[in-house]
N, C-alpha and C. Protein backbone atom coordinates (compact mmCIF):
# COMPACT_ATOMS: atom_id res chain seq x y z
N UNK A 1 -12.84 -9.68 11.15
CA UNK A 1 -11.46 -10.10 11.14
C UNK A 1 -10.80 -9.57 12.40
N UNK A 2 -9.75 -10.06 12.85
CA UNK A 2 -9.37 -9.76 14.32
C UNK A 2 -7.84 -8.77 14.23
N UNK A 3 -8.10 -7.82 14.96
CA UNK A 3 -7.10 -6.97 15.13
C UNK A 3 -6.03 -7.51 15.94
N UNK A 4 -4.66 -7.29 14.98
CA UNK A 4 -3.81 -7.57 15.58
C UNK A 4 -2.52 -6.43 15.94
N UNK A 5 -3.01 -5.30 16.25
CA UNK A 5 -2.91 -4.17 16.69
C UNK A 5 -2.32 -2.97 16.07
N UNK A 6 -2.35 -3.18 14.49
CA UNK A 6 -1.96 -2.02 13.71
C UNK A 6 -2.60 -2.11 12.56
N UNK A 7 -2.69 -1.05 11.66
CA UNK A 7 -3.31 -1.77 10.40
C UNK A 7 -1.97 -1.39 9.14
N UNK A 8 -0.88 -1.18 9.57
CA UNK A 8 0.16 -1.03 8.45
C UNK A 8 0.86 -2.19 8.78
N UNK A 9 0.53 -3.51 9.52
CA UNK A 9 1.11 -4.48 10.01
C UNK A 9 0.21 -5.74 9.12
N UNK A 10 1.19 -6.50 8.89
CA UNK A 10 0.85 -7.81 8.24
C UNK A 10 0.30 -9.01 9.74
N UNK A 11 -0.17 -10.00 9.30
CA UNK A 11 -0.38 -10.95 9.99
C UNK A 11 0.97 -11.87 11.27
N UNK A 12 1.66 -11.41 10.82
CA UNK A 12 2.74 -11.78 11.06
C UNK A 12 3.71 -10.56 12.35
N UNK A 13 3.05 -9.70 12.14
CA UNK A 13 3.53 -8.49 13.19
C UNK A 13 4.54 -7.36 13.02
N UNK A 14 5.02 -7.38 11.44
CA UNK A 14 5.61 -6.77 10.84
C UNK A 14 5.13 -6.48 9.07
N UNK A 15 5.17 -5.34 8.84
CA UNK A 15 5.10 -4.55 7.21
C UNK A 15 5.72 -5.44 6.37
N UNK A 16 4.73 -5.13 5.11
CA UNK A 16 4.99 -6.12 3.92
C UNK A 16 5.53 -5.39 3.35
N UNK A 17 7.21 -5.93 3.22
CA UNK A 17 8.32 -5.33 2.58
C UNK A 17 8.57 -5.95 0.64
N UNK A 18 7.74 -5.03 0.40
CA UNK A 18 7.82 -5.68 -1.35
C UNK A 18 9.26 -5.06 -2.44
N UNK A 19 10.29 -4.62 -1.54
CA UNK A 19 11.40 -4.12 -1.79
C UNK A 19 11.65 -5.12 -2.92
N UNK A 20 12.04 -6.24 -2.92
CA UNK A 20 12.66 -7.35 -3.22
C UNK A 20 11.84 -7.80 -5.06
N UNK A 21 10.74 -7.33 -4.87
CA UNK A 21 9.49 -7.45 -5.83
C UNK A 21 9.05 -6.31 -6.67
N UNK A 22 10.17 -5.30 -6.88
CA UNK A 22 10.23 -3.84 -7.20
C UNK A 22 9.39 -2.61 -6.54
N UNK A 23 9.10 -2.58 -5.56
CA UNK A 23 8.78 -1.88 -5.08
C UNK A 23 7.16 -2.00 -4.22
N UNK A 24 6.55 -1.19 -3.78
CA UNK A 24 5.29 -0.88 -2.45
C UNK A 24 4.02 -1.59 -3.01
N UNK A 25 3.40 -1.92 -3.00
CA UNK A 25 2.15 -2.47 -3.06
C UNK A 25 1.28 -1.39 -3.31
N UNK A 26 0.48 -1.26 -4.70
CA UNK A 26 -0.17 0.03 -5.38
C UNK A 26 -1.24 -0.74 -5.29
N UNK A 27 -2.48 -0.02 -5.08
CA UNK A 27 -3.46 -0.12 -4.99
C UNK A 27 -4.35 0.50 -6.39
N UNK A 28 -3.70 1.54 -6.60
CA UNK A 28 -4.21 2.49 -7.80
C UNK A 28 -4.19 1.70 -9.21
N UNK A 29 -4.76 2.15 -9.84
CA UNK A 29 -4.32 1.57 -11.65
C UNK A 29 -3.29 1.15 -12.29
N UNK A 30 -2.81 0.24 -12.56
CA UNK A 30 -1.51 0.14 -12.94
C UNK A 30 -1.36 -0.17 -14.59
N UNK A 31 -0.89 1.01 -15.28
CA UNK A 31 -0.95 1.15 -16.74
C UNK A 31 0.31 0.28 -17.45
N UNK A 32 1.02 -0.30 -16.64
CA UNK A 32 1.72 -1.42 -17.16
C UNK A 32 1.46 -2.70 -17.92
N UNK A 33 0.14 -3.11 -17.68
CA UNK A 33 -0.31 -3.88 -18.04
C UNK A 33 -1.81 -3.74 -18.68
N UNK A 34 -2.29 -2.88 -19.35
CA UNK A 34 -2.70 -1.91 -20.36
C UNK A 34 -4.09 -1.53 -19.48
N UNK A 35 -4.00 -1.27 -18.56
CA UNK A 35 -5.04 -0.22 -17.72
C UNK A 35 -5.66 -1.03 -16.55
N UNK A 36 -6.65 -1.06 -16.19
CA UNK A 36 -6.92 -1.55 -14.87
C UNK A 36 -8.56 -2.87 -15.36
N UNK A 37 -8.80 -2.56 -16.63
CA UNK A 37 -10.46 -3.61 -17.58
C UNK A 37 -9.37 -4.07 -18.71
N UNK A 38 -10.36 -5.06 -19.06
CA UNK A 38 -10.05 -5.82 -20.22
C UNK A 38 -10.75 -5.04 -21.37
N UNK A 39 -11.44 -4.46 -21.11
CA UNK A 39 -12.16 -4.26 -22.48
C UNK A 39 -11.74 -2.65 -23.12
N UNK A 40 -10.25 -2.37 -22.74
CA UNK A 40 -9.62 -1.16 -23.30
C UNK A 40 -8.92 -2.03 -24.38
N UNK A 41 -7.90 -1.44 -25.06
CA UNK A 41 -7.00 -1.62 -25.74
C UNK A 41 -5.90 -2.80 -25.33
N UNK A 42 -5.33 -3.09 -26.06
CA UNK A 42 -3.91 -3.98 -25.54
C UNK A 42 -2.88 -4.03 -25.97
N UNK A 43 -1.81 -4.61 -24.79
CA UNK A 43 -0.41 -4.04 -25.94
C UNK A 43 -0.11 -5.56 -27.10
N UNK A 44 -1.05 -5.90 -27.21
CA UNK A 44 -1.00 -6.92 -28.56
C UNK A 44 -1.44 -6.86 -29.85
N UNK A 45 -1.42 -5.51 -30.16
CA UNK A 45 -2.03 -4.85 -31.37
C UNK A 45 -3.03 -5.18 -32.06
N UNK A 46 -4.59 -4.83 -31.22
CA UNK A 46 -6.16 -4.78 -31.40
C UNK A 46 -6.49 -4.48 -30.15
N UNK A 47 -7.73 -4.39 -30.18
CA UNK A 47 -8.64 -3.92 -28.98
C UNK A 47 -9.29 -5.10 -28.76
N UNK A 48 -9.45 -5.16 -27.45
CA UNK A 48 -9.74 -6.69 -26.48
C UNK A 48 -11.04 -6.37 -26.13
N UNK A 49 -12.05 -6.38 -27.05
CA UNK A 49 -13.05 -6.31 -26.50
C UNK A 49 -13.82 -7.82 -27.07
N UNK A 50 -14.29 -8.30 -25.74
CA UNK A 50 -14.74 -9.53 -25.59
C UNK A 50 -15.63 -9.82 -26.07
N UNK A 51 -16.83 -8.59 -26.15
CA UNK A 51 -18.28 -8.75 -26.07
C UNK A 51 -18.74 -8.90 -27.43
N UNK A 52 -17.52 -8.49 -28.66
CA UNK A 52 -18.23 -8.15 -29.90
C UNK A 52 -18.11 -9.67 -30.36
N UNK A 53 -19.28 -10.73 -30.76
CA UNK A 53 -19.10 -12.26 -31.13
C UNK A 53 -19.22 -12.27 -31.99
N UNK A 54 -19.21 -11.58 -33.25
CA UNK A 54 -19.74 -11.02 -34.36
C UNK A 54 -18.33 -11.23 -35.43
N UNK A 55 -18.62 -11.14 -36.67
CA UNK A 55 -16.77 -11.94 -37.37
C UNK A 55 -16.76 -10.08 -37.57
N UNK A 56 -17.55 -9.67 -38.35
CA UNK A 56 -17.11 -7.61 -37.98
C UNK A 56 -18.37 -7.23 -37.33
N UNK A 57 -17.96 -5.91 -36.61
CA UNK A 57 -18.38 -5.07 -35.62
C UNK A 57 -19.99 -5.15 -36.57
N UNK A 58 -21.07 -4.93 -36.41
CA UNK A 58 -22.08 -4.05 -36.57
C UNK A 58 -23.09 -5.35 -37.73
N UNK A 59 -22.64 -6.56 -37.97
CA UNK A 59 -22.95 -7.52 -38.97
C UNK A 59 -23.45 -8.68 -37.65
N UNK A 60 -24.94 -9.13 -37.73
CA UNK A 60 -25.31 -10.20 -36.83
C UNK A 60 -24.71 -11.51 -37.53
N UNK A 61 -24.26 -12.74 -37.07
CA UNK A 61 -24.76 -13.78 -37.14
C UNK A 61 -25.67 -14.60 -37.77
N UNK A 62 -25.88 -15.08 -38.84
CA UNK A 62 -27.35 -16.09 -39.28
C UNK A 62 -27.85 -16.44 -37.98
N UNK A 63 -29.09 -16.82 -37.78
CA UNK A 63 -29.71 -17.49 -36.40
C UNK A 63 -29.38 -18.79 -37.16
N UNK A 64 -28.81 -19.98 -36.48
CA UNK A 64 -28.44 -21.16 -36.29
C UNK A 64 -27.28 -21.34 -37.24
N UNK A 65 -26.38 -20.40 -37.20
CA UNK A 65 -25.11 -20.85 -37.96
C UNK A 65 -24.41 -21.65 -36.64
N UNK A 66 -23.99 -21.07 -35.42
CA UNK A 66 -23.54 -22.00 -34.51
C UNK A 66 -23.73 -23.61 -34.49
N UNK A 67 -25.38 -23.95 -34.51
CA UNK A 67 -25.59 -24.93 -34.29
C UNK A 67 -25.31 -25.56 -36.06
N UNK A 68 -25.54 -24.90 -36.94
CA UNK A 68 -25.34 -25.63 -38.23
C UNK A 68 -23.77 -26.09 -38.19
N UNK A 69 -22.60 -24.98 -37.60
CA UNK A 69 -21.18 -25.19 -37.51
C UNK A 69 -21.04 -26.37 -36.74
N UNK A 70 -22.11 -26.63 -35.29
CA UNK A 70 -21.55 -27.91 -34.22
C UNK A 70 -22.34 -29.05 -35.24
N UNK A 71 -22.93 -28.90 -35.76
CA UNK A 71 -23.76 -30.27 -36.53
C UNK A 71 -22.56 -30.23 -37.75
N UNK A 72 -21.76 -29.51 -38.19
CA UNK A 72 -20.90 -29.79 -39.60
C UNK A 72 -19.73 -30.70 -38.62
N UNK A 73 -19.35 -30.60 -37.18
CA UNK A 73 -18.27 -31.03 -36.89
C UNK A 73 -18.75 -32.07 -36.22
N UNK A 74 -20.40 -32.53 -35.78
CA UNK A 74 -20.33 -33.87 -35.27
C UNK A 74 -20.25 -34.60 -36.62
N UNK A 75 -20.83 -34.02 -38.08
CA UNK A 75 -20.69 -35.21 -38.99
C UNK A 75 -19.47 -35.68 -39.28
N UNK A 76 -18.56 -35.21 -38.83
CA UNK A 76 -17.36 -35.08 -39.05
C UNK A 76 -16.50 -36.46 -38.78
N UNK A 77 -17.41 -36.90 -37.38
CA UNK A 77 -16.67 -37.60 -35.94
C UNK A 77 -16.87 -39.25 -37.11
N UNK A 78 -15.93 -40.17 -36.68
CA UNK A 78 -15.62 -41.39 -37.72
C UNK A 78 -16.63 -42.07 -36.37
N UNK A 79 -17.18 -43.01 -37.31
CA UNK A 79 -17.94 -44.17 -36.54
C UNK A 79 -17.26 -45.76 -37.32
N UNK A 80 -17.42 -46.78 -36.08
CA UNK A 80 -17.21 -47.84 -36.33
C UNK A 80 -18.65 -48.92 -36.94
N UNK A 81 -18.71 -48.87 -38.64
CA UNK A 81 -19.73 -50.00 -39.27
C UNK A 81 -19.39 -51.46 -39.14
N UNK A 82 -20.20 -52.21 -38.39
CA UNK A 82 -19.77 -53.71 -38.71
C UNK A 82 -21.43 -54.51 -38.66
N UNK A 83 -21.26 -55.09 -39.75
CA UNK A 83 -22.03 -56.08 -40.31
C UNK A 83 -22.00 -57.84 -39.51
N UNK A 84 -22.96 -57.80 -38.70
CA UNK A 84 -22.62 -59.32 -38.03
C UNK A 84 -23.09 -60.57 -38.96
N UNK A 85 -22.20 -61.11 -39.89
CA UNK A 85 -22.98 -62.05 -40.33
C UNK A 85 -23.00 -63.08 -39.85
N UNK A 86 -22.34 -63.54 -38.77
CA UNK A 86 -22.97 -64.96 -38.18
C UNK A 86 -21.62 -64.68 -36.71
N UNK A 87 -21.99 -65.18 -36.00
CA UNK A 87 -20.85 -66.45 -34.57
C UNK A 87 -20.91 -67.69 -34.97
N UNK A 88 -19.93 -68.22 -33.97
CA UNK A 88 -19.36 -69.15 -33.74
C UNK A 88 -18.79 -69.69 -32.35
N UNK A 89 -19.81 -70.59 -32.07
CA UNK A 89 -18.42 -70.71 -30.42
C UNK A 89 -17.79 -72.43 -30.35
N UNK A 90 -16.98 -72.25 -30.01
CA UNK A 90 -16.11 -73.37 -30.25
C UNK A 90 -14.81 -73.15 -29.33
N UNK A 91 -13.92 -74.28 -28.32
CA UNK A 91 -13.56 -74.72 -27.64
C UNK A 91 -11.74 -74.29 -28.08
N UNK A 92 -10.77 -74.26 -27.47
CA UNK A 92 -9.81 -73.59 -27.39
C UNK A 92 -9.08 -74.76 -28.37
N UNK A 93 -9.59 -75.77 -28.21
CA UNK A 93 -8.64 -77.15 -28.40
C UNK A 93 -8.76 -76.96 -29.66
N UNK A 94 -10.69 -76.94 -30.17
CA UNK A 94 -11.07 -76.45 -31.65
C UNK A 94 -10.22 -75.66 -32.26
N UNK A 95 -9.87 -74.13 -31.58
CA UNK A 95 -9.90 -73.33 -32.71
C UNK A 95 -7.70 -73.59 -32.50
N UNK A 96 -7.12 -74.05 -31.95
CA UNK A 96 -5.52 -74.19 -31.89
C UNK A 96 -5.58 -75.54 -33.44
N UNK A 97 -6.84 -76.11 -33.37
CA UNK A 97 -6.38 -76.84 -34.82
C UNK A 97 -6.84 -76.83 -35.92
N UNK A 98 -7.42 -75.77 -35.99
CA UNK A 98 -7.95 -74.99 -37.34
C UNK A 98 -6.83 -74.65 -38.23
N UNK A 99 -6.46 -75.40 -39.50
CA UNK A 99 -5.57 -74.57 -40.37
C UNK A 99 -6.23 -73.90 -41.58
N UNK A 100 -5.44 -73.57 -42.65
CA UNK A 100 -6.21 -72.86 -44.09
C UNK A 100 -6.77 -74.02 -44.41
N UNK A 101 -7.62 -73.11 -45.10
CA UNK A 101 -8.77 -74.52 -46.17
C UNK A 101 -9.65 -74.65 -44.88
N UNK A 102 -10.19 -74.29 -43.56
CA UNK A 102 -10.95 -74.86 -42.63
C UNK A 102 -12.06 -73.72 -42.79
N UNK A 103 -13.26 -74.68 -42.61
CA UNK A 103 -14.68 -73.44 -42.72
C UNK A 103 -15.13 -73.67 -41.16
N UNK A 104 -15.37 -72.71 -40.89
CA UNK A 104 -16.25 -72.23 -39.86
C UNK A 104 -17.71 -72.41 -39.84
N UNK A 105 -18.40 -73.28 -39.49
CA UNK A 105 -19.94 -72.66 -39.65
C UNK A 105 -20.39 -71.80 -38.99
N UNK A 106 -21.71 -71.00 -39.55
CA UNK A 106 -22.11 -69.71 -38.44
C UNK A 106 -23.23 -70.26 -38.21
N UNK A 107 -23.97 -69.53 -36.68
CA UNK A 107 -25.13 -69.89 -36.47
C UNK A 107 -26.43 -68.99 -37.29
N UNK A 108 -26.12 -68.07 -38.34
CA UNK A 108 -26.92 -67.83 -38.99
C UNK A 108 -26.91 -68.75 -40.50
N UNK A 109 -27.90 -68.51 -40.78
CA UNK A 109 -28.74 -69.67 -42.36
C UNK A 109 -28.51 -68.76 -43.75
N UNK A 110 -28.31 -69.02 -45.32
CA UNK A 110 -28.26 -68.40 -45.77
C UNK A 110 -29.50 -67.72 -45.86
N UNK A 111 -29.45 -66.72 -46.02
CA UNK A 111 -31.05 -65.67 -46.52
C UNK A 111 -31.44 -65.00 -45.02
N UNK A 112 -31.00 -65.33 -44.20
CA UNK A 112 -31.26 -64.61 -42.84
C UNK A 112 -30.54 -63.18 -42.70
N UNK A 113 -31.51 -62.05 -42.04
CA UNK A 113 -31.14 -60.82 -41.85
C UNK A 113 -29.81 -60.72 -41.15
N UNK A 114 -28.84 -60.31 -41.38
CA UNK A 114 -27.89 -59.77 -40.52
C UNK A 114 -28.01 -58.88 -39.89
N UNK A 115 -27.19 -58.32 -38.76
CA UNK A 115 -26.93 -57.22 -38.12
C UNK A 115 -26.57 -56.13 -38.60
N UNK A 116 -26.68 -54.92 -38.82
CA UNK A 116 -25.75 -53.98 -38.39
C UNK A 116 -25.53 -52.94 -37.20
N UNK A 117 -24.27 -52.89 -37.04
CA UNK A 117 -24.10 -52.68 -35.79
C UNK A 117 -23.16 -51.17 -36.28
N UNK A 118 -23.17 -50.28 -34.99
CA UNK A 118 -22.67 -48.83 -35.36
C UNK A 118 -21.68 -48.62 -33.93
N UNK A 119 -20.83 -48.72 -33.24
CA UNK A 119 -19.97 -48.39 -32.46
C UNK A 119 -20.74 -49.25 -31.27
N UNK A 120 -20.91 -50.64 -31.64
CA UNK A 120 -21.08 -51.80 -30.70
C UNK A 120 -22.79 -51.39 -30.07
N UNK A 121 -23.97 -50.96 -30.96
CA UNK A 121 -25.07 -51.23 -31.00
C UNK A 121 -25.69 -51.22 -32.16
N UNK A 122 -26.30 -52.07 -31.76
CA UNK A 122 -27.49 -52.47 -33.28
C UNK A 122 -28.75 -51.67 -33.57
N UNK A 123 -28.24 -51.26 -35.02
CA UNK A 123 -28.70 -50.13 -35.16
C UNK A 123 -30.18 -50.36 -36.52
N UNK A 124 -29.76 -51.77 -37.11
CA UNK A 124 -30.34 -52.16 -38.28
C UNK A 124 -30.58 -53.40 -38.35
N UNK A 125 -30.99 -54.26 -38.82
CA UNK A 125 -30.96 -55.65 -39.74
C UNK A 125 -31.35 -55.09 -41.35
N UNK A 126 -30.50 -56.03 -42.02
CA UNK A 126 -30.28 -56.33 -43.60
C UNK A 126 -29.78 -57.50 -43.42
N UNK A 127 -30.03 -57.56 -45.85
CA UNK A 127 -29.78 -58.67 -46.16
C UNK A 127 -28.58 -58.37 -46.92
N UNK A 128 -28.05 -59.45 -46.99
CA UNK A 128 -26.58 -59.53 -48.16
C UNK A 128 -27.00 -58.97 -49.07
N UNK A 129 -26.17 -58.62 -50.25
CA UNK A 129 -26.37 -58.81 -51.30
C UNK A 129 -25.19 -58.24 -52.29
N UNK A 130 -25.39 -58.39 -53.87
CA UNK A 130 -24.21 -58.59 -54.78
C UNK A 130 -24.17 -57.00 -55.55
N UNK A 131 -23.54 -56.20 -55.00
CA UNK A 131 -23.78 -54.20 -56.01
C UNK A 131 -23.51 -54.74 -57.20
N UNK A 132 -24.29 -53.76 -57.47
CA UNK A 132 -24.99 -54.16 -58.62
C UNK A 132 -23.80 -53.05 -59.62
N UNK A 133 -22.86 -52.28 -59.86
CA UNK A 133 -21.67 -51.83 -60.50
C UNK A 133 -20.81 -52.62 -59.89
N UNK A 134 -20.83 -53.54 -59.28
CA UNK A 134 -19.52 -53.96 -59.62
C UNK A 134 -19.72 -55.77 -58.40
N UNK A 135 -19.80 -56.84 -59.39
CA UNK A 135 -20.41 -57.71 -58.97
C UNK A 135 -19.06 -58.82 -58.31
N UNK A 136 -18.12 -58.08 -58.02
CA UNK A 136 -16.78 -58.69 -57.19
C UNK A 136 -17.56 -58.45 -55.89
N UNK A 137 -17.68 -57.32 -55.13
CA UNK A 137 -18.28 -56.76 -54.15
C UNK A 137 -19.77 -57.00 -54.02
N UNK A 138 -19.86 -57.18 -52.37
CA UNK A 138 -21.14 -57.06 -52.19
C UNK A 138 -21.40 -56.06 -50.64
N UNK A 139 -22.23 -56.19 -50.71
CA UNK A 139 -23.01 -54.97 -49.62
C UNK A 139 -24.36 -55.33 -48.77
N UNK A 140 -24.86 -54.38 -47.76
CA UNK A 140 -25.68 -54.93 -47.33
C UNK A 140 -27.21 -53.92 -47.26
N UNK A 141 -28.10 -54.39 -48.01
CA UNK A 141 -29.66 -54.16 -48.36
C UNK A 141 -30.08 -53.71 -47.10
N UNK A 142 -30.66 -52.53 -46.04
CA UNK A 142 -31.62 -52.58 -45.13
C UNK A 142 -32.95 -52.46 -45.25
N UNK A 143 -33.28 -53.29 -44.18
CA UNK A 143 -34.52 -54.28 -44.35
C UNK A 143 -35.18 -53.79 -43.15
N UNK A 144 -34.52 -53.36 -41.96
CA UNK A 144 -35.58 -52.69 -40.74
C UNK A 144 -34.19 -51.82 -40.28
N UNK A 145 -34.94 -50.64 -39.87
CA UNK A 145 -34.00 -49.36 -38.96
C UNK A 145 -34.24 -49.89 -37.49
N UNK A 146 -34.18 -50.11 -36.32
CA UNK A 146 -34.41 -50.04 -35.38
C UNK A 146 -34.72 -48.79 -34.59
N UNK A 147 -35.40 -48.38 -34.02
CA UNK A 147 -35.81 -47.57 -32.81
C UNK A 147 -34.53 -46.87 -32.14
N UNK A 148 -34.60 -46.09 -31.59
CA UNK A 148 -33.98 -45.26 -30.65
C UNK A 148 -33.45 -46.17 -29.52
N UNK A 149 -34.26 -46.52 -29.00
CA UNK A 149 -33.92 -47.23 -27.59
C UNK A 149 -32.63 -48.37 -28.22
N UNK A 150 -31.93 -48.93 -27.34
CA UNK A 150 -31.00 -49.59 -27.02
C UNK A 150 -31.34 -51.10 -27.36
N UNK A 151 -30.94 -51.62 -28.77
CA UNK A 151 -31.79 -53.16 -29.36
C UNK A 151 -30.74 -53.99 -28.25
């Protein structure tokens, strides 16, 4: 670093006047702010020690409670289920004169596997079908899981 011809001199060619900022620039310990480490005491009533990860002092951890805790909070996360049972493509003119009472055909057949799909990939094919407690409702039978990779 380059001398600029004193060493009680700032960059500037004059002393750093910390008058204004309560007083001199301490170098030493300053017990104002509860000692000079973190890992003493604090004025927030407990001891700040970082290192203990433990819920009390001297008690380990299960081995894989962490990862059992991050696996309780990914099951947690909501996913989007949708069942593709058929498309349709059809022309703007088509669908502006569609009223009630109008059927759609799909390009799937009855008895053909549907999709299921899990946050816009396909994750399954199944078949329809009528639950069996309660025959207002129906649901869908799987018939193949798909693979890992990207269907």
């Amino acid at each position: 670093m380059p001398d600029f011809g004193g060493d009680d001199l700032d960059a500037f060619g004059g002393g750093t006047d910390l008058s204004a900022f309560g007083g001199d620039l301490d170098t030493g310990t300053d017990t104002d702010f509860g000692g000079g480490d973190f890992g003493g005491t604090s004025d927030f009533g407990g001891v700040s020690d970082f290192g203990d990860t433990s819920a009390s002092a001297g008690v380990a951890a299960p081995l894989g409670s962490a990862m059992q805790s991050n696996m309780d909070l990914i099951m947690d996360i909501p996913i989007d289920v949708q069942i593709m049972l058929g498309s349709s493509r059809m022309q703007v003119s088509g669908l502006m004169n569609l009223n009630e009472g109008a059927t759609i055909a799909l390009d799937k057949k009855i008895g053909e596997p549907v999709e299921i799909m899990v946050n816009g990939r396909k994750i399954a094919r199944g078949e329809i079908t009528v639950l069996e407690n309660d025959d207002t409702r129906f649901g869908v039978k799987l018939i193949e899981v798909l693979g890992t990779k990207k269907a």
